[in-house]
Protein backbone atom coordinates (compact mmCIF):
# COMPACT_ATOMS: atom_id res chain seq x y z
CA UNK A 1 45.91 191.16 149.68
CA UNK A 2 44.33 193.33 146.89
CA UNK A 3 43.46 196.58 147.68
CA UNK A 4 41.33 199.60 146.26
CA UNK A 5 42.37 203.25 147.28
CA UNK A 6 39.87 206.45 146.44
CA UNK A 7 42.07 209.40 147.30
CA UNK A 8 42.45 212.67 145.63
CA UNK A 9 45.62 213.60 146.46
CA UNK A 10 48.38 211.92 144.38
CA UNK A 11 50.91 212.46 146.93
CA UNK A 12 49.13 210.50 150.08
CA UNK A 13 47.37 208.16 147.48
CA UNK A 14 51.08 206.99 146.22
CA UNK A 15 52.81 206.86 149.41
CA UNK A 16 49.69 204.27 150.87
CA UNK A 17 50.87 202.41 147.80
CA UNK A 18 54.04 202.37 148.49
CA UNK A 19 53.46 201.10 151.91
CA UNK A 20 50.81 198.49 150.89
CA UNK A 21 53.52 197.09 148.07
CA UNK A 22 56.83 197.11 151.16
CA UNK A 23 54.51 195.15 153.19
CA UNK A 24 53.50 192.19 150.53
CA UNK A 25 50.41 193.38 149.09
CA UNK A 26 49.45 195.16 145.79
CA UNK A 27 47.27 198.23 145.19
CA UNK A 28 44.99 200.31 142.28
CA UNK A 29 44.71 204.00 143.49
CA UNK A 30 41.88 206.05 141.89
CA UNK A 31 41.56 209.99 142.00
CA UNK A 32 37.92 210.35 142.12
CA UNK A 33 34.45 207.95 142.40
CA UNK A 34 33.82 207.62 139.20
CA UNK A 35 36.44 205.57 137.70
CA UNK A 36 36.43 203.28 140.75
CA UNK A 37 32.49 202.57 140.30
CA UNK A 38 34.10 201.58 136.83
CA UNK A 39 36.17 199.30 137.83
CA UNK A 40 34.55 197.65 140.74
CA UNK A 41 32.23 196.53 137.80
CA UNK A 42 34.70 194.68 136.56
CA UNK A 43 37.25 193.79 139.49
CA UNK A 44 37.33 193.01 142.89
CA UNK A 45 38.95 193.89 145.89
CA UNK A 46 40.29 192.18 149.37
CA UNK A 47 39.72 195.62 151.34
CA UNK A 48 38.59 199.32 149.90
CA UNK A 49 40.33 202.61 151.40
CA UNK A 50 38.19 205.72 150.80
CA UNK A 51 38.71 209.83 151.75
CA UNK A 52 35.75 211.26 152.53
CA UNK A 53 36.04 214.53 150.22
CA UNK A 54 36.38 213.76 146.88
CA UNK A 55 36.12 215.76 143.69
CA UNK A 56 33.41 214.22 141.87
CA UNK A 57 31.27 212.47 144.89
CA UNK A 58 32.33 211.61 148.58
CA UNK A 59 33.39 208.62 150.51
CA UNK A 60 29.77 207.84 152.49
CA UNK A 61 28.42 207.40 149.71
CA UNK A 62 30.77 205.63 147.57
CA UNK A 63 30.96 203.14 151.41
CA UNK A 64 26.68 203.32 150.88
CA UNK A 65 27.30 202.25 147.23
CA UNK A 66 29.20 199.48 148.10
CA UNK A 67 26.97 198.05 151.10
CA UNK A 68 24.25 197.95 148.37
CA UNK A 69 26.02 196.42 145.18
CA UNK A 70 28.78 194.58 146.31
CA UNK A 71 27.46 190.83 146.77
CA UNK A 72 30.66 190.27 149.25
CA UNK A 73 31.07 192.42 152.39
CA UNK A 74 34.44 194.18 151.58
CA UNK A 75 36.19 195.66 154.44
CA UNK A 76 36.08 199.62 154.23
CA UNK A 77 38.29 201.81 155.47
CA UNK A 78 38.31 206.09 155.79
CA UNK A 79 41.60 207.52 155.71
CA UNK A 80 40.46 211.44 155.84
CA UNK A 81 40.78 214.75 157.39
CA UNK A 82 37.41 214.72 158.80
CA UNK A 83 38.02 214.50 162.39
CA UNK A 84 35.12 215.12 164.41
CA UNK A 85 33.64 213.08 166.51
CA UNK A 86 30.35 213.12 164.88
CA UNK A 87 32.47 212.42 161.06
CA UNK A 88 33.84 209.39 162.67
CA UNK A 89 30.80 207.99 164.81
CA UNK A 90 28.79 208.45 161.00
CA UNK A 91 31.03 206.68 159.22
CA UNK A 92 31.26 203.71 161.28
CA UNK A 93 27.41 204.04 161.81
CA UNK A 94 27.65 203.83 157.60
CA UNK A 95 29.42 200.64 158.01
CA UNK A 96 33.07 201.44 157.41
CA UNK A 97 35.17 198.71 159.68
CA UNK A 98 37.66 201.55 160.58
CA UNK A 99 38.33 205.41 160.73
CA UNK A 100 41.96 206.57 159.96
CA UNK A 101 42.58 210.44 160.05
CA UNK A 102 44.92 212.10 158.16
CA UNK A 103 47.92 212.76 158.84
CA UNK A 104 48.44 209.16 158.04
CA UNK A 105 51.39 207.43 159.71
CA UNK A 106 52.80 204.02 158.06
CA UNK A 107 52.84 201.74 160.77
CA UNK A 108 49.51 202.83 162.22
CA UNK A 109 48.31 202.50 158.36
CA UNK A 110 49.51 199.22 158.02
CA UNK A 111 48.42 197.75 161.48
CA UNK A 112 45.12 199.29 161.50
CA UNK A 113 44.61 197.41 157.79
CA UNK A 114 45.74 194.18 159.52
CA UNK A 115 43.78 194.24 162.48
CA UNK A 116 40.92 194.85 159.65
CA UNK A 117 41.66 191.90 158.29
CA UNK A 118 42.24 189.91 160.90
CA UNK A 119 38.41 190.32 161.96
CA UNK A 120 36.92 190.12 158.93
CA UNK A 121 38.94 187.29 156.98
CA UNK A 122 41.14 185.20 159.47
CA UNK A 123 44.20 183.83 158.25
CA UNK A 124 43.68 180.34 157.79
CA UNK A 125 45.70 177.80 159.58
CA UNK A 126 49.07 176.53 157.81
CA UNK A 127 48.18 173.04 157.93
CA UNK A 128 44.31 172.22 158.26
CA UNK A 129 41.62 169.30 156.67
CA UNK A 130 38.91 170.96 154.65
CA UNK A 131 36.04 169.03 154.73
CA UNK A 132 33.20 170.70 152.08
CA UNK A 133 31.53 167.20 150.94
CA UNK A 134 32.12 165.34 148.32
CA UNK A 135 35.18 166.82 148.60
CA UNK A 136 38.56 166.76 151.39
CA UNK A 137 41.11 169.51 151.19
CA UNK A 138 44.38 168.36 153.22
CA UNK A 139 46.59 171.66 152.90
CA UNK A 140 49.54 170.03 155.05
CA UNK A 141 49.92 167.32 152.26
CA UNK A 142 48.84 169.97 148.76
CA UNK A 143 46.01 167.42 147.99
CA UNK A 144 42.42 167.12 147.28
CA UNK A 145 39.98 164.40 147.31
CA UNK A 146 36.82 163.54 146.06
CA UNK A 147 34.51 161.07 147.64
CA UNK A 148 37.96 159.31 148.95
CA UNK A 149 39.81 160.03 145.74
CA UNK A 150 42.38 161.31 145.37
CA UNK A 151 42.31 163.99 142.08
CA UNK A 152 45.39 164.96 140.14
CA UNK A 153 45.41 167.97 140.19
CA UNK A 154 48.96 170.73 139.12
CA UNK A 155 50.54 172.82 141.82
CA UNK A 156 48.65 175.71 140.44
CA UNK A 157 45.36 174.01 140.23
CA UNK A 158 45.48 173.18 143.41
CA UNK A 159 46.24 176.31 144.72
CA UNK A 160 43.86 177.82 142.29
CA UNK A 161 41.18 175.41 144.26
CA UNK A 162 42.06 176.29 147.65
CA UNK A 163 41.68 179.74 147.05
CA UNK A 164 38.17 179.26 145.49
CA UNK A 165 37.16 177.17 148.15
CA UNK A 166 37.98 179.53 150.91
CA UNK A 167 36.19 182.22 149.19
CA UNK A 168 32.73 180.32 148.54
CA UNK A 169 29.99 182.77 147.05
CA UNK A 170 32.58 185.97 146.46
CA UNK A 171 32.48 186.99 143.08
CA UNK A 172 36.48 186.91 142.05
CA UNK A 173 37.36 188.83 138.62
CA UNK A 174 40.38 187.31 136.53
CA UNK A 175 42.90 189.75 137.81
CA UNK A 176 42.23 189.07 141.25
CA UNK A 177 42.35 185.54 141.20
CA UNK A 178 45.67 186.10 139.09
CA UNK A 179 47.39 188.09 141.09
CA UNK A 180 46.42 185.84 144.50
CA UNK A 181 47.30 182.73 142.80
CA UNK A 182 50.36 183.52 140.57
CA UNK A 183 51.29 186.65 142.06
CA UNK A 184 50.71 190.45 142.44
CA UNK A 185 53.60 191.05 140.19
CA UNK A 186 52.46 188.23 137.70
CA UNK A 187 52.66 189.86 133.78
CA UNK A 188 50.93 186.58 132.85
CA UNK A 189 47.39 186.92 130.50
CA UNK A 190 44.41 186.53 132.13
CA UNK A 191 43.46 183.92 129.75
CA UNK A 192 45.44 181.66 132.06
CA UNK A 193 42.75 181.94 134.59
CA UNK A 194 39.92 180.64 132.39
CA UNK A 195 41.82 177.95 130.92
CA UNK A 196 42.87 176.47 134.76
CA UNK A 197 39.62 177.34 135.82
CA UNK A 198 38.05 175.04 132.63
CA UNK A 199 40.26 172.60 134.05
CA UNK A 200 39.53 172.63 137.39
CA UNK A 201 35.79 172.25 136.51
CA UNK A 202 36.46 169.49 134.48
CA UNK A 203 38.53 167.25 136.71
CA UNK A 204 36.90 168.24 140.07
CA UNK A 205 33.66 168.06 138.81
CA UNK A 206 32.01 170.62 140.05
CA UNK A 207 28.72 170.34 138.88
CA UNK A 208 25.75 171.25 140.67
CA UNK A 209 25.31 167.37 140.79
CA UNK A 210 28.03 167.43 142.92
CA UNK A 211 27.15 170.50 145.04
CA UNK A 212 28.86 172.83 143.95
CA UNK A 213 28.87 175.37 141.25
CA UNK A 214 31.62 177.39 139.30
CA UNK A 215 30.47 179.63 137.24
CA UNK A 216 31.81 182.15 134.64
CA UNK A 217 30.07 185.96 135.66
CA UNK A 218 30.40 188.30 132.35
CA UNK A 219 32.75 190.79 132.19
CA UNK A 220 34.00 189.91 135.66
CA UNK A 221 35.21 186.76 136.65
CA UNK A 222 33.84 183.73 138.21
CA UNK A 223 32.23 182.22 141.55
CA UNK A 224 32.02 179.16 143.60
CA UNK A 225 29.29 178.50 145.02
CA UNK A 226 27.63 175.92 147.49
CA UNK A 227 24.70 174.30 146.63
CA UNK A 228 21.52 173.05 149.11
CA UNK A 229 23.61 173.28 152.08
CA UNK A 230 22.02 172.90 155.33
């Protein structure tokens, strides 16, 4: 899981880091607003963590920014000192999925984020059939299949696939699909991305002909998208 964190203070901001990276995941803390508007242009996110009181704007409307811009509903948590009832009913009115406040305690942190999760992007099943014609996904086996056919496909093309696939219509920057594919701790060049992603294009066809859509978004990253489906 990737996740975004908009905190002011360095000390809280680095120990939810901390806790994020002991429990599997990987993390970008930012100070203020303003440089995380910069990079959500840019980069995206599994789940965003925002304080309320920040030095430049403040978390409503950094959560309203991102209900209005961001083409994927990312899960949005407050972790903040605001504690009032009314503070908490607003935010959730706002549409933040949960409402931490401070002091923060690790385990509550981390089960709070998962229970997050869990609602808003189920784990999917170890072994399962994916069937998004003209193609067959069959995780238990690793393999792929168009129209019957089976398509050759690398270890991390396929997993490169899968991950698009589950995450039809979410606009995924290079990083992001880096670090979920190859690893959070990957040093790998992004340039690895597009050149498995030109591959994958190529050899799973996915052509609007076929229903289906990759594309490259600017600056960003790319998207898969569905095409005429009833």
């Amino acid at each position: 899981m990737r996740v975004a964190i908009v905190e002011d203070d360095t000390h809280v901001g680095q120990l939810m880091c901390l806790w994020l990276e002991e429990a599997g995941h990987s993390s970008q803390h930012y100070l203020s607003g303003k440089p995380f508007l910069q990079v959500m242009a840019r980069e995206s996110f599994d789940l965003v963590i925002l304080d309320w009181m920040l030095p430049d704007t403040s978390g409503d409307q950094l959560l309203a920014w991102l209900r209005a811009n961001v083409d994927w509903q990312i899960p949005v948590i407050f972790v903040t000192s605001r504690d009032t009832e009314e503070d908490i009913v607003h935010g959730l009115n706002l549409g933040a999925d949960d409402y931490i406040t401070k002091p923060v305690r690790r385990n509550e942190f981390l089960a709070r984020l998962g229970a997050v999760l869990r609602r808003t992007a189920p784990a999917p099943a170890k072994d399962e059939l994916l069937d998004l014609p003209p193609f067959r996904i069959d995780t238990a086996a690793r393999r792929i299949a168009r129209d019957g056919q089976d398509i050759d496909l690398t270890q991390k093309e396929y997993e490169l696939a899968l991950f698009l696939f589950r995450n039809p219509g979410r606009l995924l920057s290079r990083r992001h699909l880096l670090e979920s594919v190859w690893g959070h701790q990957s040093e790998i060049n992004t340039r690895t991305v597009d050149t498995h992603i030109s591959r994958l294009r190529t050899k799973m066809a996915l052509l609007p002909e076929q229903g289906w859509r990759l594309s490259a978004v600017y600056n960003h990253g790319y998207r898969l998208e569905r095409l005429n489906e009833t």
